[in-house]
Each structure stands twice: as C-alpha cells, then as structure tokens.
C-alpha atoms as a PDB file:
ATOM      1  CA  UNK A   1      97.125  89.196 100.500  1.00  0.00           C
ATOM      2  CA  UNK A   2      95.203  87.879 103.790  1.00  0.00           C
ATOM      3  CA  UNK A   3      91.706  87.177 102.966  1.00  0.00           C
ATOM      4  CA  UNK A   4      89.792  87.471 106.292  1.00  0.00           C
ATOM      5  CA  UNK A   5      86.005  86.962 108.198  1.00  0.00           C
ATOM      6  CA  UNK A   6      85.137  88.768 110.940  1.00  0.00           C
ATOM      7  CA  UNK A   7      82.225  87.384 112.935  1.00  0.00           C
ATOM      8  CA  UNK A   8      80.883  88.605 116.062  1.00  0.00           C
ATOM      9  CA  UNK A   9      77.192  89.713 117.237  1.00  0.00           C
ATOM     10  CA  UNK A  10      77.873  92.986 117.772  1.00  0.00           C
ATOM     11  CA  UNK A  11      78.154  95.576 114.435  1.00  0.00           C
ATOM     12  CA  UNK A  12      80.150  98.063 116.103  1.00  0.00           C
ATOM     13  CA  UNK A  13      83.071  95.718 117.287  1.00  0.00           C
ATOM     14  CA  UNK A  14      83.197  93.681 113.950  1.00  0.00           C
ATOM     15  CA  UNK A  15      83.611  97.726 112.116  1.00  0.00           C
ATOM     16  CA  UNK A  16      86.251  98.442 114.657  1.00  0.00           C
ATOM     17  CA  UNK A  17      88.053  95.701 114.052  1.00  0.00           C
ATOM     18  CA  UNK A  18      87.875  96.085 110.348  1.00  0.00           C
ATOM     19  CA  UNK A  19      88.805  99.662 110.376  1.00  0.00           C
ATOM     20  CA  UNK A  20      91.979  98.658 112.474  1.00  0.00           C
ATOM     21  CA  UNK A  21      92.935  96.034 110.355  1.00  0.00           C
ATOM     22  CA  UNK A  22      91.997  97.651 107.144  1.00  0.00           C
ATOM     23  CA  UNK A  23      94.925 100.138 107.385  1.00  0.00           C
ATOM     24  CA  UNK A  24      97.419  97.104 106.608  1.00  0.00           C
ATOM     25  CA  UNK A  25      98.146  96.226 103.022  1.00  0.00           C
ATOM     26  CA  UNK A  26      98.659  92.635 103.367  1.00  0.00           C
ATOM     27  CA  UNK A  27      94.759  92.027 105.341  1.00  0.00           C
ATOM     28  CA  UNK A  28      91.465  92.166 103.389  1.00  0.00           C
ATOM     29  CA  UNK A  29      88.155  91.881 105.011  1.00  0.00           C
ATOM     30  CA  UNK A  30      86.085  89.851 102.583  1.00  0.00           C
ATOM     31  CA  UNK A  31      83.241  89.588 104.859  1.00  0.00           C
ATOM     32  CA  UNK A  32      81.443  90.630 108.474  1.00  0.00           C
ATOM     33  CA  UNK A  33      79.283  88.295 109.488  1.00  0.00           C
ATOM     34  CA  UNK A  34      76.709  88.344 112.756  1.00  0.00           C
ATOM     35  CA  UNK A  35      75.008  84.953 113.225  1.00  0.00           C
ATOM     36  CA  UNK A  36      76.539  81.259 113.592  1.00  0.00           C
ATOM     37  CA  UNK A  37      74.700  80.165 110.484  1.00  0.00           C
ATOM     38  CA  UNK A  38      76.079  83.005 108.441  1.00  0.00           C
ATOM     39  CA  UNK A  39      79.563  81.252 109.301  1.00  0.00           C
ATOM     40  CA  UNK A  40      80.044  78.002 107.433  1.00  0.00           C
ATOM     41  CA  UNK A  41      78.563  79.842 104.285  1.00  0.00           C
ATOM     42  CA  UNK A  42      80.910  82.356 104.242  1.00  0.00           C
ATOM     43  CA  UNK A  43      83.848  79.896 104.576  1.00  0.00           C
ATOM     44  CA  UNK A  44      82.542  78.287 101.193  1.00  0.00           C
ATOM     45  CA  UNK A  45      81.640  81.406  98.989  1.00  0.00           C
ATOM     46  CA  UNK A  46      84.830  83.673 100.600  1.00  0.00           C
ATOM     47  CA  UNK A  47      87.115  80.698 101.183  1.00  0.00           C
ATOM     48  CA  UNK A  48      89.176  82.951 103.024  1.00  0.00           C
ATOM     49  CA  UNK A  49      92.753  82.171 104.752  1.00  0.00           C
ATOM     50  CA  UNK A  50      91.765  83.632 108.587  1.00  0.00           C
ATOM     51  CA  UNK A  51      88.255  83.701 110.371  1.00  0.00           C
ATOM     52  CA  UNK A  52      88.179  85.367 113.581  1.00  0.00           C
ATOM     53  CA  UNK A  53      84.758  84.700 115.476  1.00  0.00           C
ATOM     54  CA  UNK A  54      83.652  85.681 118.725  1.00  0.00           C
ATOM     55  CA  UNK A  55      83.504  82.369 121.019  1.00  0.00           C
ATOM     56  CA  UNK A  56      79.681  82.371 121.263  1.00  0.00           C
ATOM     57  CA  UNK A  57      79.288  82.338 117.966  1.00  0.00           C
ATOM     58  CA  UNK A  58      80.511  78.855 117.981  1.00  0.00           C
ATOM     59  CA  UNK A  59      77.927  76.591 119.770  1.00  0.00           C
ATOM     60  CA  UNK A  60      80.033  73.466 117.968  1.00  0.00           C
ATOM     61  CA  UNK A  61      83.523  74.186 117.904  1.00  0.00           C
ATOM     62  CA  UNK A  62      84.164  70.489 116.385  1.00  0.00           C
ATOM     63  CA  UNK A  63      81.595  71.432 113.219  1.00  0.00           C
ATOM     64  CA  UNK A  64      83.776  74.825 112.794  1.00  0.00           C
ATOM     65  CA  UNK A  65      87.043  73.367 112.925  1.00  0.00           C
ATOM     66  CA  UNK A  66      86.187  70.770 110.552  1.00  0.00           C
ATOM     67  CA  UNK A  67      84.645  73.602 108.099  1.00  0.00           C
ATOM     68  CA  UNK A  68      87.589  75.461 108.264  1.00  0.00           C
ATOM     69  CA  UNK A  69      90.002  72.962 107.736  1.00  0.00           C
ATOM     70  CA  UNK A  70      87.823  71.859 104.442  1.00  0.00           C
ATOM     71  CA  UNK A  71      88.813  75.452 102.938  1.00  0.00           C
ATOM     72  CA  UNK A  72      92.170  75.455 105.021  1.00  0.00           C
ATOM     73  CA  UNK A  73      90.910  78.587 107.094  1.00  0.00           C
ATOM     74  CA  UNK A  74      92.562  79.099 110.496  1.00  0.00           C
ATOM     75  CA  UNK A  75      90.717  80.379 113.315  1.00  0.00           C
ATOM     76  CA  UNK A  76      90.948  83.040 115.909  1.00  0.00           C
ATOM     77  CA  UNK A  77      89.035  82.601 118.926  1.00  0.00           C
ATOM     78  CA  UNK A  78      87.798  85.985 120.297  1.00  0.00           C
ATOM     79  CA  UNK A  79      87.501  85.440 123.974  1.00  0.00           C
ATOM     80  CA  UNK A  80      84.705  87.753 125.810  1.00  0.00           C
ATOM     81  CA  UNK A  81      85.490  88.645 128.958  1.00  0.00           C
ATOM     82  CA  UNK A  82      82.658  88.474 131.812  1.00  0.00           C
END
C-alpha cells in the first residue's frame, strides 16, 4: 500500500484530493497537512512513500528534497496556476 501526504493551504482542495484518491486500494492518506512547518514533521512521524505539496508551500525546495530523501519520500509538485 501507498502511504501518502497531502499538503496544500487550502482544506477544501487537500479533501478533494483525498476523496479522489481514497477510492483506490493501493493509496492511503496518512496525513493532510496546511502549513510548511507542518511538512518536515510529518515526513518523520508518517514516513510515508509520496508527498504531494502545493509549490508555495515550499519556500526551500533544497531543505524538502533533502527531508524527503532522508525517509525516501518522493515528491509531487502541485503547480498553481495564476
């Protein structure tokens, strides 16, 4: 099973996303998460194997990829558009 983060500042995206995904057996949200800081702490204590984060939510991209390679994480960029 997929363990899997969702981060991005606005609730009602990050429970759309997780009621689309959470249809399909093989994905398991293990966490939503709202703020930056909220991020690398939820890598630790979830240690899960996908993290898809809205790209402000990243204000240092080198600090994230470096946390997620620490708990072998990969990452999924969620571009905004505007």
């Amino acid at each position: 099973m997929l363990k899997m983060v969702l981060a991005d500042k606005q609730a009602i995206f990050r429970a759309g996303i997780a009621k689309v995904l959470g249809v399909e057996d093989e994905i398991r949200i293990v966490a939503q998460v709202q703020t930056s800081d909220q991020i690398p702490m939820s890598l630790e204590k979830f240690r899960p194997n996908v993290l898809a984060f809205a790209a402000n939510l990243a204000p240092n991209l080198k600090e994230l990829i470096s946390a997620a390679a620490h708990t072998k994480t990969r990452l999924i960029i969620l571009a905004e558009t505007g």
